[in-house]
PDB file of N, CA and C in Angstrom:
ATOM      1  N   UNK A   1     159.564  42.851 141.602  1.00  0.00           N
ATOM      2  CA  UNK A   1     159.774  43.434 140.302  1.00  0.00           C
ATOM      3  C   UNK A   1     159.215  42.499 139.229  1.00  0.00           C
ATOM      4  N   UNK A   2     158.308  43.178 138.228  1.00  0.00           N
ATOM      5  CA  UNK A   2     158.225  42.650 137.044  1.00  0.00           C
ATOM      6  C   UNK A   2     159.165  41.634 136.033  1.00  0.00           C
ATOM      7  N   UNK A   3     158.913  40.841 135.832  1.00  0.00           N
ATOM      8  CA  UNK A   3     160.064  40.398 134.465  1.00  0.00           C
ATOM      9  C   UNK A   3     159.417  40.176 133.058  1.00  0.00           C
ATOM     10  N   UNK A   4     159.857  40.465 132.055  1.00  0.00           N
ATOM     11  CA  UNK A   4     159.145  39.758 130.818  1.00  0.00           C
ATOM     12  C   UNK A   4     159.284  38.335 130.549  1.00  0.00           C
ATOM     13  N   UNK A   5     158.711  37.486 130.537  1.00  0.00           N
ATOM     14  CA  UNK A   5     158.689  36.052 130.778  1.00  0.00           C
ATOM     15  C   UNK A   5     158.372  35.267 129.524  1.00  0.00           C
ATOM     16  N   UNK A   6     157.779  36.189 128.221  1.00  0.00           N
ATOM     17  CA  UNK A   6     157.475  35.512 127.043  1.00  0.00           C
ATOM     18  C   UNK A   6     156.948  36.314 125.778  1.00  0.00           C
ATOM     19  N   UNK A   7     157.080  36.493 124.623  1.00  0.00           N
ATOM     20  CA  UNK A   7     156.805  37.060 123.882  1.00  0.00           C
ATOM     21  C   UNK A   7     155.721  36.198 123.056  1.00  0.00           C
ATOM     22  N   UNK A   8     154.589  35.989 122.508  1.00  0.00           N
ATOM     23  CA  UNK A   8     153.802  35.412 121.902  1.00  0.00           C
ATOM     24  C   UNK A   8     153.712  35.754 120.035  1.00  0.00           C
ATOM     25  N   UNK A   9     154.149  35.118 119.315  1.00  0.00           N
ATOM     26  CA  UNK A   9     153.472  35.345 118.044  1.00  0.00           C
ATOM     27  C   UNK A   9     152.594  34.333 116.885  1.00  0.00           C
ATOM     28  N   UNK A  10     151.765  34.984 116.216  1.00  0.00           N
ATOM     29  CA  UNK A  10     151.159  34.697 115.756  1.00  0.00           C
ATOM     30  C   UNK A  10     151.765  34.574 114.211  1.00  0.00           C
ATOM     31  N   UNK A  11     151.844  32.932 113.995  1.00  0.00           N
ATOM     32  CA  UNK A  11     152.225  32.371 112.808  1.00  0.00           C
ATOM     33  C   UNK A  11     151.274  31.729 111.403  1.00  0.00           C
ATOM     34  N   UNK A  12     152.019  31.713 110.143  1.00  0.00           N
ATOM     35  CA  UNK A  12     151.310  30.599 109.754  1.00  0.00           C
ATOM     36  C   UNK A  12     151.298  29.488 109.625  1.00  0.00           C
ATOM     37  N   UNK A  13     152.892  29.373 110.331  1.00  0.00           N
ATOM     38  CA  UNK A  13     153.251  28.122 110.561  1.00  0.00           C
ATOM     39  C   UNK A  13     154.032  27.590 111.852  1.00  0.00           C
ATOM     40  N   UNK A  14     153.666  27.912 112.270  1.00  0.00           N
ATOM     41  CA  UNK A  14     154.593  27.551 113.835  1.00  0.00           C
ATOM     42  C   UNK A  14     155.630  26.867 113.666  1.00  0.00           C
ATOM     43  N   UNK A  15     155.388  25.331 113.327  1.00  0.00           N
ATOM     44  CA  UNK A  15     156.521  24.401 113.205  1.00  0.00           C
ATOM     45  C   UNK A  15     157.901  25.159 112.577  1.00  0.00           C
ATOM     46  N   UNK A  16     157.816  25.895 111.459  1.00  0.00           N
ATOM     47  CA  UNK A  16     158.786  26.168 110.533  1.00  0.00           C
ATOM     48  C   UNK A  16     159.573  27.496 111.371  1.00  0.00           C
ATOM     49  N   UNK A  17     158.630  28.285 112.240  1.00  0.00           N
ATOM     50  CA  UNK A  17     159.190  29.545 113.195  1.00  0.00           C
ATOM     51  C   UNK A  17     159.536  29.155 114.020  1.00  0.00           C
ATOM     52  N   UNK A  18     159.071  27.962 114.845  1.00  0.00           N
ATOM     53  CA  UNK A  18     160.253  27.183 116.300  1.00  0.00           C
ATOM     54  C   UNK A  18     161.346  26.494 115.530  1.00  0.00           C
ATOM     55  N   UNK A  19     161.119  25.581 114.164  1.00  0.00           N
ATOM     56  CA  UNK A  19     162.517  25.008 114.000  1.00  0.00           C
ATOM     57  C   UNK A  19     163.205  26.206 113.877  1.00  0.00           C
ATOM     58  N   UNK A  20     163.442  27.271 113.187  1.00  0.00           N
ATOM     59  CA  UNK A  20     163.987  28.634 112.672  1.00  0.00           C
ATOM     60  C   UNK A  20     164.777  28.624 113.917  1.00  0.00           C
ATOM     61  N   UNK A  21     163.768  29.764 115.028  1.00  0.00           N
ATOM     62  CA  UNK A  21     164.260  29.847 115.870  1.00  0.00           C
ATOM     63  C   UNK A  21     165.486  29.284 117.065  1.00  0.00           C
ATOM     64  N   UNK A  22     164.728  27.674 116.828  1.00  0.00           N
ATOM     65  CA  UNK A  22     165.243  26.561 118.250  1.00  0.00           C
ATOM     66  C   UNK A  22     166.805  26.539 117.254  1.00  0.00           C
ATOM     67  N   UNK A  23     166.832  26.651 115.852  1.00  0.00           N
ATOM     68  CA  UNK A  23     168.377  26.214 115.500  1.00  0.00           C
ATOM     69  C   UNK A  23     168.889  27.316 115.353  1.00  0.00           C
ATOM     70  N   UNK A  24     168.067  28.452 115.229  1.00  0.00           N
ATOM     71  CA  UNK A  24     169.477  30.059 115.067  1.00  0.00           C
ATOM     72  C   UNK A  24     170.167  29.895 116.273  1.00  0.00           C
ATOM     73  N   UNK A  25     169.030  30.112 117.140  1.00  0.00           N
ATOM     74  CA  UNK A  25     169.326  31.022 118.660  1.00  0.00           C
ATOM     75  C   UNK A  25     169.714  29.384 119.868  1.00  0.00           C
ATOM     76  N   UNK A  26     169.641  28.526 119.498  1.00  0.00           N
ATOM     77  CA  UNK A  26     169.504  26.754 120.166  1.00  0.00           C
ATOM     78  C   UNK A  26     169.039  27.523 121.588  1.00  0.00           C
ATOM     79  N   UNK A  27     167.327  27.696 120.902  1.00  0.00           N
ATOM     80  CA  UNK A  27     166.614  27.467 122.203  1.00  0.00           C
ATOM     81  C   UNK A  27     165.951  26.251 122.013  1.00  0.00           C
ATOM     82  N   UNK A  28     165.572  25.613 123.189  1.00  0.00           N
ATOM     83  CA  UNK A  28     164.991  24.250 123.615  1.00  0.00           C
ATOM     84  C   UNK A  28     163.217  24.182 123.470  1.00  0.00           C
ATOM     85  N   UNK A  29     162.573  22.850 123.247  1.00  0.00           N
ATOM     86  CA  UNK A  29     161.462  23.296 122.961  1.00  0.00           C
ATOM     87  C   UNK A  29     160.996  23.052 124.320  1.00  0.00           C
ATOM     88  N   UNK A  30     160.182  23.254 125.494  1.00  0.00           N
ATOM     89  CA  UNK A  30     159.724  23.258 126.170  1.00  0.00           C
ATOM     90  C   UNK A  30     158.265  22.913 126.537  1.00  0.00           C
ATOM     91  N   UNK A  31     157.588  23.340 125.892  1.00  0.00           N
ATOM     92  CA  UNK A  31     156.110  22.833 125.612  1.00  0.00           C
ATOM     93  C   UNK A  31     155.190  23.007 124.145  1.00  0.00           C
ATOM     94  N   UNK A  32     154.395  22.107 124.331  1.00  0.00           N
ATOM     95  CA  UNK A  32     153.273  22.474 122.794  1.00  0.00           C
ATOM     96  C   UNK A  32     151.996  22.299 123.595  1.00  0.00           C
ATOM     97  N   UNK A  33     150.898  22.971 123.480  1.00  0.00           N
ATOM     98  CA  UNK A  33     149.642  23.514 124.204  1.00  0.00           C
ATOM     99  C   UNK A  33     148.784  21.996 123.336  1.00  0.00           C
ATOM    100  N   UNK A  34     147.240  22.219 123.401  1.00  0.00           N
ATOM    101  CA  UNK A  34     146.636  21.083 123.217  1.00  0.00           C
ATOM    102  C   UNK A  34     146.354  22.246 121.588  1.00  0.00           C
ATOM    103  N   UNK A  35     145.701  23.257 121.190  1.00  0.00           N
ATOM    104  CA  UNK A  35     145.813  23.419 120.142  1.00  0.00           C
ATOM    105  C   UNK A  35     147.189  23.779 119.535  1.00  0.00           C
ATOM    106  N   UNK A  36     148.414  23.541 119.770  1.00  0.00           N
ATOM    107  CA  UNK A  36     149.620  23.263 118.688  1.00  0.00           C
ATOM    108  C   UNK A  36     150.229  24.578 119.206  1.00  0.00           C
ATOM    109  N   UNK A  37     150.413  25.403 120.367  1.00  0.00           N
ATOM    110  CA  UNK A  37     151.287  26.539 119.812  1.00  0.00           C
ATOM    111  C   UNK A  37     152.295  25.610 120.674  1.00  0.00           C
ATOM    112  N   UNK A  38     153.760  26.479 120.338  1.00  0.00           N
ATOM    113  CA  UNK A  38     154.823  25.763 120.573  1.00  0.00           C
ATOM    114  C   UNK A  38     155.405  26.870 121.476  1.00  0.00           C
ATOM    115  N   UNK A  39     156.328  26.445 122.444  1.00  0.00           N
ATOM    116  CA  UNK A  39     156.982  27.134 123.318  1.00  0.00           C
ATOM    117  C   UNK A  39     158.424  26.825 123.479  1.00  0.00           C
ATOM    118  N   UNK A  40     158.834  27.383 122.653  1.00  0.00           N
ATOM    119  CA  UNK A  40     160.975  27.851 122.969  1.00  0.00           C
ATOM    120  C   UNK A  40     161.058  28.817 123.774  1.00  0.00           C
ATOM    121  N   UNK A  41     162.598  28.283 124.643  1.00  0.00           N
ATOM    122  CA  UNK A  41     162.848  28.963 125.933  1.00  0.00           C
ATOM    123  C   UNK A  41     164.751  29.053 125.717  1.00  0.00           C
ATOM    124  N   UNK A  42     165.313  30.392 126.806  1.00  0.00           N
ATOM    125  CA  UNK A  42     166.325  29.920 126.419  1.00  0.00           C
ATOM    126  C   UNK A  42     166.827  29.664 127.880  1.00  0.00           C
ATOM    127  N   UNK A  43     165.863  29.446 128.771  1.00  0.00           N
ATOM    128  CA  UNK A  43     165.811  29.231 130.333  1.00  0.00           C
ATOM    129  C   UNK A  43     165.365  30.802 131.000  1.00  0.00           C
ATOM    130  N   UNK A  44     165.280  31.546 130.598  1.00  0.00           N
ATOM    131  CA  UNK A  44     164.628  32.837 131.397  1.00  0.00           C
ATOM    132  C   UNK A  44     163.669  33.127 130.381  1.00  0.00           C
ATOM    133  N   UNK A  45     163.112  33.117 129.525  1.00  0.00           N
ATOM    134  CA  UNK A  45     161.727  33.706 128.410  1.00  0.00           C
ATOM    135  C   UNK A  45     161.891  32.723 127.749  1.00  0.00           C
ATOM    136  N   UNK A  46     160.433  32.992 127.411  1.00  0.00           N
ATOM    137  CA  UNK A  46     159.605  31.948 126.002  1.00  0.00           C
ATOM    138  C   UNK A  46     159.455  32.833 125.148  1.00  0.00           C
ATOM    139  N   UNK A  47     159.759  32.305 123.919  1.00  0.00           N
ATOM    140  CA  UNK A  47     158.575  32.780 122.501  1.00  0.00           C
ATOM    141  C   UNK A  47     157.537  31.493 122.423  1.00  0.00           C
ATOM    142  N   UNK A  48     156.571  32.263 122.067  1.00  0.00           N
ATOM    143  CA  UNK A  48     154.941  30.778 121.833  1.00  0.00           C
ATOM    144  C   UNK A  48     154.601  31.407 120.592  1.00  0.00           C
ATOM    145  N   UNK A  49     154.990  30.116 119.381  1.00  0.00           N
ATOM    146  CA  UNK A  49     154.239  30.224 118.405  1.00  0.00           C
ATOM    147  C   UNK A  49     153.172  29.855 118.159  1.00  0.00           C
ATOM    148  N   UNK A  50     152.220  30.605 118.126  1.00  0.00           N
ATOM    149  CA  UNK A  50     150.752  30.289 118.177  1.00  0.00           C
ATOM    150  C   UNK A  50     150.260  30.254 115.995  1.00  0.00           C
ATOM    151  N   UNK A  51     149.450  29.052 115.913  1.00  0.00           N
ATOM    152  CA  UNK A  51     148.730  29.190 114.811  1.00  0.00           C
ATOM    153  C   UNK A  51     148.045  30.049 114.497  1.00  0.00           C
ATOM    154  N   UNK A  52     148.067  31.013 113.178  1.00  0.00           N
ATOM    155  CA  UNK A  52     147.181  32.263 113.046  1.00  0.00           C
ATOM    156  C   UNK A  52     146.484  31.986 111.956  1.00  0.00           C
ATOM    157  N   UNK A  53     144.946  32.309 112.757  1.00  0.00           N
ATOM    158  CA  UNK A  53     143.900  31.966 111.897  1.00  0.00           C
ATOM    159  C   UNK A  53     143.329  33.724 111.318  1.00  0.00           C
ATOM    160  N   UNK A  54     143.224  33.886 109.903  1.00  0.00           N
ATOM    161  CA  UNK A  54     142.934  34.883 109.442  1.00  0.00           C
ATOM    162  C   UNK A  54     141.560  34.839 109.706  1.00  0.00           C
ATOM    163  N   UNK A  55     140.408  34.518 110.278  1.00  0.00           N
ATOM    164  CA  UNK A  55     139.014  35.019 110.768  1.00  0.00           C
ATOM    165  C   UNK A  55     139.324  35.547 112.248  1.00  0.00           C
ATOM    166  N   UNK A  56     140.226  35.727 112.456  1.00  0.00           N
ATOM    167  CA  UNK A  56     140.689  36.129 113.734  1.00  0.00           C
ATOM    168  C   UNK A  56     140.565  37.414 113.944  1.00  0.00           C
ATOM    169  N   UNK A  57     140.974  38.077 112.760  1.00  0.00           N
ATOM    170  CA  UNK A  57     140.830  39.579 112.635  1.00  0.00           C
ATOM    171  C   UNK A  57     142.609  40.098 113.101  1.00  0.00           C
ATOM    172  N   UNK A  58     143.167  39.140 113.783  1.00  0.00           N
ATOM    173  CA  UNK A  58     144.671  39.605 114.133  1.00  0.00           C
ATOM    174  C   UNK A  58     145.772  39.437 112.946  1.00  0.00           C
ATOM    175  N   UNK A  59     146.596  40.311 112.949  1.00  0.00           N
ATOM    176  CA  UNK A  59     147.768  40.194 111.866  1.00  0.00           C
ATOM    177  C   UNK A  59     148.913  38.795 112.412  1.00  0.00           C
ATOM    178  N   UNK A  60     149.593  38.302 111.778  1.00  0.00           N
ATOM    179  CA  UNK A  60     150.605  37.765 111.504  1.00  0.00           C
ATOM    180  C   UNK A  60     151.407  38.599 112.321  1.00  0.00           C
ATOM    181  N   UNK A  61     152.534  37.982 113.290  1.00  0.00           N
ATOM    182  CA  UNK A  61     153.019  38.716 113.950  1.00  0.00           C
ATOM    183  C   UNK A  61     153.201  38.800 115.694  1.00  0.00           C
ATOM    184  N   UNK A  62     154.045  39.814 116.578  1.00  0.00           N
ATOM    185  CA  UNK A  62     153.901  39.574 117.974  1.00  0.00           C
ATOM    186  C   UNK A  62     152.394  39.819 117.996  1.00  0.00           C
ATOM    187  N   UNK A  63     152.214  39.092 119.128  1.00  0.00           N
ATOM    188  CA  UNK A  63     150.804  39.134 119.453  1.00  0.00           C
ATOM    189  C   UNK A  63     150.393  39.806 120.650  1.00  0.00           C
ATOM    190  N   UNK A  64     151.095  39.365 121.571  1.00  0.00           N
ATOM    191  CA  UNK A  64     151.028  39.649 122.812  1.00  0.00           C
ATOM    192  C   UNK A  64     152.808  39.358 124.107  1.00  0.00           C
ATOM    193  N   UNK A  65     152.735  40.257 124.847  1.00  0.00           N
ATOM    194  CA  UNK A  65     153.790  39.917 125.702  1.00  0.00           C
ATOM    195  C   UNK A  65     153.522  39.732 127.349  1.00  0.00           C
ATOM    196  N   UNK A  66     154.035  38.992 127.490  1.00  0.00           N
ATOM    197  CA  UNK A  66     154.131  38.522 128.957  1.00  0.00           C
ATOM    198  C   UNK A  66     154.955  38.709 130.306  1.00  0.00           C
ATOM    199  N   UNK A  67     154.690  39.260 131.237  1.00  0.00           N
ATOM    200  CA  UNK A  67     155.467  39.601 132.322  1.00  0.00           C
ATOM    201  C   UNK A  67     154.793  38.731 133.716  1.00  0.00           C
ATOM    202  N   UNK A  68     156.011  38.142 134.461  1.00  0.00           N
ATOM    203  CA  UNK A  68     155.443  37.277 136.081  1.00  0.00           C
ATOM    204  C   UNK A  68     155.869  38.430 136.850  1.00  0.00           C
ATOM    205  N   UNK A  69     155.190  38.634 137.573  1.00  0.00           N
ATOM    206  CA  UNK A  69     155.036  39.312 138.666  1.00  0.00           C
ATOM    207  C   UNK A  69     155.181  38.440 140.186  1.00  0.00           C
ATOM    208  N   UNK A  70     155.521  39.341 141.226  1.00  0.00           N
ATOM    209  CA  UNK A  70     155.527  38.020 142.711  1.00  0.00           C
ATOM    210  C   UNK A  70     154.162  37.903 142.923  1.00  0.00           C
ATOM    211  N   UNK A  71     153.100  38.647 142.994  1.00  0.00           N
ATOM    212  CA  UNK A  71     151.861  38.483 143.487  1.00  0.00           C
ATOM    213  C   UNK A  71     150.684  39.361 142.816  1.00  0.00           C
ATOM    214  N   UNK A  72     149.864  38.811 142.035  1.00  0.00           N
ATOM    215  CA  UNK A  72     148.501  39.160 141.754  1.00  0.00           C
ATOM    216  C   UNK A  72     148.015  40.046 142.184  1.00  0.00           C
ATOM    217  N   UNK A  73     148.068  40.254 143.818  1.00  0.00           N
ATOM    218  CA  UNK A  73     147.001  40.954 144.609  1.00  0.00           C
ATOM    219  C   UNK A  73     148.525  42.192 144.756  1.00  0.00           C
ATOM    220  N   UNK A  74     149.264  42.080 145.079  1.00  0.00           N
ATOM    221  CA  UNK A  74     150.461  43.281 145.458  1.00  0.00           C
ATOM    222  C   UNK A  74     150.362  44.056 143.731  1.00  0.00           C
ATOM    223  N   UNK A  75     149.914  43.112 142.911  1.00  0.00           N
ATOM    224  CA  UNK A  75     149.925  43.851 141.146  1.00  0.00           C
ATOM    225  C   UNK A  75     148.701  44.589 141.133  1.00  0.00           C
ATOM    226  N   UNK A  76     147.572  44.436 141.463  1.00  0.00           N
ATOM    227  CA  UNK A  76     146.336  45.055 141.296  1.00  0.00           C
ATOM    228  C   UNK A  76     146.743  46.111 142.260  1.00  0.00           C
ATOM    229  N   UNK A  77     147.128  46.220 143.638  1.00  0.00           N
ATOM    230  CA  UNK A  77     147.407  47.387 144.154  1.00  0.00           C
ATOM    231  C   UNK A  77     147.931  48.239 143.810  1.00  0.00           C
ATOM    232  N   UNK A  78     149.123  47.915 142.933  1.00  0.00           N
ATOM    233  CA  UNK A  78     150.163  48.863 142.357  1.00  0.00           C
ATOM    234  C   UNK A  78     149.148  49.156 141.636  1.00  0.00           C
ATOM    235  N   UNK A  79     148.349  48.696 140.286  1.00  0.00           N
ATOM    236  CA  UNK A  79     147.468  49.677 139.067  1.00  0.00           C
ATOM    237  C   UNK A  79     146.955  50.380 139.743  1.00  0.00           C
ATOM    238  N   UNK A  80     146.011  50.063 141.395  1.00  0.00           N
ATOM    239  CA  UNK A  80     145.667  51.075 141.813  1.00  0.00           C
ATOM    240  C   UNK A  80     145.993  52.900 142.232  1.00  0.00           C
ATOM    241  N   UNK A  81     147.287  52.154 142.885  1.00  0.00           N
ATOM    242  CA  UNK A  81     148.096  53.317 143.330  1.00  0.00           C
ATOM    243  C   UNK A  81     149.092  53.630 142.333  1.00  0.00           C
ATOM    244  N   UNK A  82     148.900  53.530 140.767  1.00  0.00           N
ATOM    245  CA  UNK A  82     149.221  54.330 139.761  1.00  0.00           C
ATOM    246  C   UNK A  82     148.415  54.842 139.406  1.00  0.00           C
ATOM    247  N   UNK A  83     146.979  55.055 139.372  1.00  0.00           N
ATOM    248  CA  UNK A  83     145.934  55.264 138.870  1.00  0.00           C
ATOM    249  C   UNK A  83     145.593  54.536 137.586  1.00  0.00           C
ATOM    250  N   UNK A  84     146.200  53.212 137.067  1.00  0.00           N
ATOM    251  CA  UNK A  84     145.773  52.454 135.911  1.00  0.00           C
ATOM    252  C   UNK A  84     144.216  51.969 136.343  1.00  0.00           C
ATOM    253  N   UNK A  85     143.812  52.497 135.682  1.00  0.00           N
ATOM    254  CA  UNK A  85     142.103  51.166 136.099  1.00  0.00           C
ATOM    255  C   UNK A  85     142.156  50.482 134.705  1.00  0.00           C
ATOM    256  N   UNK A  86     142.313  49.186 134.602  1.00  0.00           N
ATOM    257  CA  UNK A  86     142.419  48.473 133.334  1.00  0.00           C
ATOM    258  C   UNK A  86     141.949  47.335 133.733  1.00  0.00           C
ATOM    259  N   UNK A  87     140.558  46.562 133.127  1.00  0.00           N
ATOM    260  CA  UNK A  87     140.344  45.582 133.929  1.00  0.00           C
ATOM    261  C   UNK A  87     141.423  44.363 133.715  1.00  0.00           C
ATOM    262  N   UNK A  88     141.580  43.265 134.160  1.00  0.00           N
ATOM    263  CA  UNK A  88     142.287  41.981 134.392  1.00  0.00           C
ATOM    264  C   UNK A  88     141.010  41.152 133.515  1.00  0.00           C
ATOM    265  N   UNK A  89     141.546  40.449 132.726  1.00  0.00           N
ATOM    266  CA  UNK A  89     140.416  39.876 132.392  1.00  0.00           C
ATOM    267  C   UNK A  89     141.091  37.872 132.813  1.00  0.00           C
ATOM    268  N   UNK A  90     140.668  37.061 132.458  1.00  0.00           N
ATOM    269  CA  UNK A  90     140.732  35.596 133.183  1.00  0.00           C
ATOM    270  C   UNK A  90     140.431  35.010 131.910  1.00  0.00           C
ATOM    271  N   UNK A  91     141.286  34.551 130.903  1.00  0.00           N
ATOM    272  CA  UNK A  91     140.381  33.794 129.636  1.00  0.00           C
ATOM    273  C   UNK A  91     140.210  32.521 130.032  1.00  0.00           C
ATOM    274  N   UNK A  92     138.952  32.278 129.013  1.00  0.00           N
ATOM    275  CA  UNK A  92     138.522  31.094 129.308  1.00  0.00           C
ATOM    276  C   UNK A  92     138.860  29.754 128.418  1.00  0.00           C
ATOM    277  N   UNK A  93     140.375  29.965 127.556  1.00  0.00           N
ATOM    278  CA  UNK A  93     140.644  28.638 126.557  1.00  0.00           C
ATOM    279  C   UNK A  93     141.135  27.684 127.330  1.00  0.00           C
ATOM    280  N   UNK A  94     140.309  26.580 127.221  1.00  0.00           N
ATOM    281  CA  UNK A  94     140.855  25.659 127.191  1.00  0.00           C
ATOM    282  C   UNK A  94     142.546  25.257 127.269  1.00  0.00           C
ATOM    283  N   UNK A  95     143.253  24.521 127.670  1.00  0.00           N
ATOM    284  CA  UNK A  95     144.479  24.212 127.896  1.00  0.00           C
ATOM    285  C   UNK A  95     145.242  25.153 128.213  1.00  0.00           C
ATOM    286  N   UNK A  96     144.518  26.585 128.483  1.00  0.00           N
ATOM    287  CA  UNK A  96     145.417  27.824 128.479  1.00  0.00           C
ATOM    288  C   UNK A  96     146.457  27.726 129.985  1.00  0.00           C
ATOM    289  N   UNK A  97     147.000  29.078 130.143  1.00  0.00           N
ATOM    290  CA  UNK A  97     147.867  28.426 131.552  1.00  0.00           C
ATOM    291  C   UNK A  97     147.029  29.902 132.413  1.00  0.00           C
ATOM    292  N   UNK A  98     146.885  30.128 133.899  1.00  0.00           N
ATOM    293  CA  UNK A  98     146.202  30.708 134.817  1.00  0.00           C
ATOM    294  C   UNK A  98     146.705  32.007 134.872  1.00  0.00           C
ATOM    295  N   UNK A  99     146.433  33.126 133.936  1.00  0.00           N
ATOM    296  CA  UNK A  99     147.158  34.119 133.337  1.00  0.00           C
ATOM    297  C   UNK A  99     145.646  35.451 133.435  1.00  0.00           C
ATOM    298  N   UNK A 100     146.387  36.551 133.727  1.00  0.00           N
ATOM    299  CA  UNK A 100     145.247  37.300 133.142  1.00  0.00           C
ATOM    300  C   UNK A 100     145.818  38.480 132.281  1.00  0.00           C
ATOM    301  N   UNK A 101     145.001  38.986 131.015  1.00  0.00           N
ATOM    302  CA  UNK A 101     144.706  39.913 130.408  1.00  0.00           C
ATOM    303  C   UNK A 101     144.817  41.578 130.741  1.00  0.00           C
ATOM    304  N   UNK A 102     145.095  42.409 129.846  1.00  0.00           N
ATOM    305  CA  UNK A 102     145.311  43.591 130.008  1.00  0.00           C
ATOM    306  C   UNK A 102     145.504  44.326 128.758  1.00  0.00           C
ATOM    307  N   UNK A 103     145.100  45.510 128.425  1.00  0.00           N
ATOM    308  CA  UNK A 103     145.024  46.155 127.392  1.00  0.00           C
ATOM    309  C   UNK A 103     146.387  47.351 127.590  1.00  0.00           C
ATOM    310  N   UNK A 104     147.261  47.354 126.996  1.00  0.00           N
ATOM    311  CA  UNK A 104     147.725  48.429 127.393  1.00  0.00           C
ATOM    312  C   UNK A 104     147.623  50.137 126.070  1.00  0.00           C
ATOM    313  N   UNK A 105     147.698  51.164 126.568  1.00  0.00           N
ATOM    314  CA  UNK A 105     147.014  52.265 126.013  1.00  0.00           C
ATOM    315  C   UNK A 105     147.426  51.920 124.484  1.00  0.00           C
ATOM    316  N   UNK A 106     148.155  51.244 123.686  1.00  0.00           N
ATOM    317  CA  UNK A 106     147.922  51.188 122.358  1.00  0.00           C
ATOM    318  C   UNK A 106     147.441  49.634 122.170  1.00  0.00           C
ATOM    319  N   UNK A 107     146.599  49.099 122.675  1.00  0.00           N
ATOM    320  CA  UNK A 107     145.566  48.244 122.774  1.00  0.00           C
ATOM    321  C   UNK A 107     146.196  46.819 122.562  1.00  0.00           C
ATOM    322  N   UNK A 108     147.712  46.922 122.771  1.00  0.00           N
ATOM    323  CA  UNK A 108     148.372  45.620 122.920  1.00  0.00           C
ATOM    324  C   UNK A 108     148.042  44.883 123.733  1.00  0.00           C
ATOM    325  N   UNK A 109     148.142  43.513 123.809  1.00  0.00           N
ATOM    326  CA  UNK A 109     147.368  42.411 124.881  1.00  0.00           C
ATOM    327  C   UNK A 109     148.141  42.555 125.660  1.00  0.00           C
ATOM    328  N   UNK A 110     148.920  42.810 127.165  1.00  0.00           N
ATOM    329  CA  UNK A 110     149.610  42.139 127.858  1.00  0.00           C
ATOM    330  C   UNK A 110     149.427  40.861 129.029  1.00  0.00           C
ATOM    331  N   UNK A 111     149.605  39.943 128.795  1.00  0.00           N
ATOM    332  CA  UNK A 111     149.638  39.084 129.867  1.00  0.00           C
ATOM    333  C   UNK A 111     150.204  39.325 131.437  1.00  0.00           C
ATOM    334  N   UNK A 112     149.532  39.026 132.472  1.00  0.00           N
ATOM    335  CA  UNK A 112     150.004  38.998 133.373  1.00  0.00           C
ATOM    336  C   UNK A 112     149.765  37.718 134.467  1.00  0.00           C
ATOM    337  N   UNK A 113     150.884  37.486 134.978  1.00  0.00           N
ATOM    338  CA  UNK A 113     150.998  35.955 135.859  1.00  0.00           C
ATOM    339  C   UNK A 113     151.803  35.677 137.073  1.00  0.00           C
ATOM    340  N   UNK A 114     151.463  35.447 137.999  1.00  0.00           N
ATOM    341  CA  UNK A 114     152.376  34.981 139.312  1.00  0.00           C
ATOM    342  C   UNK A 114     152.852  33.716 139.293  1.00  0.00           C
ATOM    343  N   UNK A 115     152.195  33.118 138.235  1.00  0.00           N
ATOM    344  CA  UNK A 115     152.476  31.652 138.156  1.00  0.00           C
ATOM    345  C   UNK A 115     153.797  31.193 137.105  1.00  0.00           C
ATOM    346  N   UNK A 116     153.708  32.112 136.392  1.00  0.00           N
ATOM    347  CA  UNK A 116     154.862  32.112 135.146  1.00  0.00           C
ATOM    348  C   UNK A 116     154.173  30.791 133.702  1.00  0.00           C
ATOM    349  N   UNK A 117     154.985  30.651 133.126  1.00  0.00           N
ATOM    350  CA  UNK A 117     154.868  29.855 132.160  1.00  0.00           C
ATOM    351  C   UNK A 117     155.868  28.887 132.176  1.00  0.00           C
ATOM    352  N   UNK A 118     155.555  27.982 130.842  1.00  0.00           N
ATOM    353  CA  UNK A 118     156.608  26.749 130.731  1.00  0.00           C
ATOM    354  C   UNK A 118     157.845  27.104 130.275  1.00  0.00           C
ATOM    355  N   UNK A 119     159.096  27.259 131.200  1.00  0.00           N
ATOM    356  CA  UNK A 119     160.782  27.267 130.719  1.00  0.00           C
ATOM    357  C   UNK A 119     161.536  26.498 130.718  1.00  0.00           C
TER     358      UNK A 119
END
């Protein structure tokens, strides 16, 4: 079974949306990436505040969400045998974590991973 494992948003300030966060809700900080996004957990999901750059073309805001799956290859079968054809895409940033891409029909990013993220 699927889980949601992280919600991603896009800030203008990260620092000021993890302190927010880490003292409403006392989630823990868990990781900061090599370009600055920050990762609070409260031991089962992350939020990652990511820096938002307005040449980006993206709004302020969730960005993208994340679900771990048990296996990659048992996940591509299932899109198959739903009839999803959506490609997987593999980005290529730097410090990123071993995740792939997905569009879902209102063109939201979803992440997908067997590997999970930092909790």
């Amino acid at each position: 079974m699927a889980r949601i494992r992280h919600v991603a948003v896009f800030c203008k300030d990260p620092n000021a949306s993890a302190e927010f966060y880490a003292k409403l809700f006392d989630l823990k900080e868990v990781a900061r990436s090599q370009v600055g996004t920050i990762y609070l957990s409260d031991g089962e999901m992350n939020l990652a505040f990511i820096q938002h750059h307005p040449d980006m073309g993206e709004p302020v805001g969730i960005n993208h969400i994340g679900f771990q799956v048990e296996s990659m290859e048992a996940f591509r079968e299932r899109m198959k045998a739903e009839g999803l054809d959506r490609p997987l895409e593999k980005p290529n940033i730097p410090g990123s974590y071993f995740e792939f891409k997905m569009k879902d029909p209102e063109n939201i990013t979803v992440d997908v991973s067997d590997e999970g993220w930092a909790h």
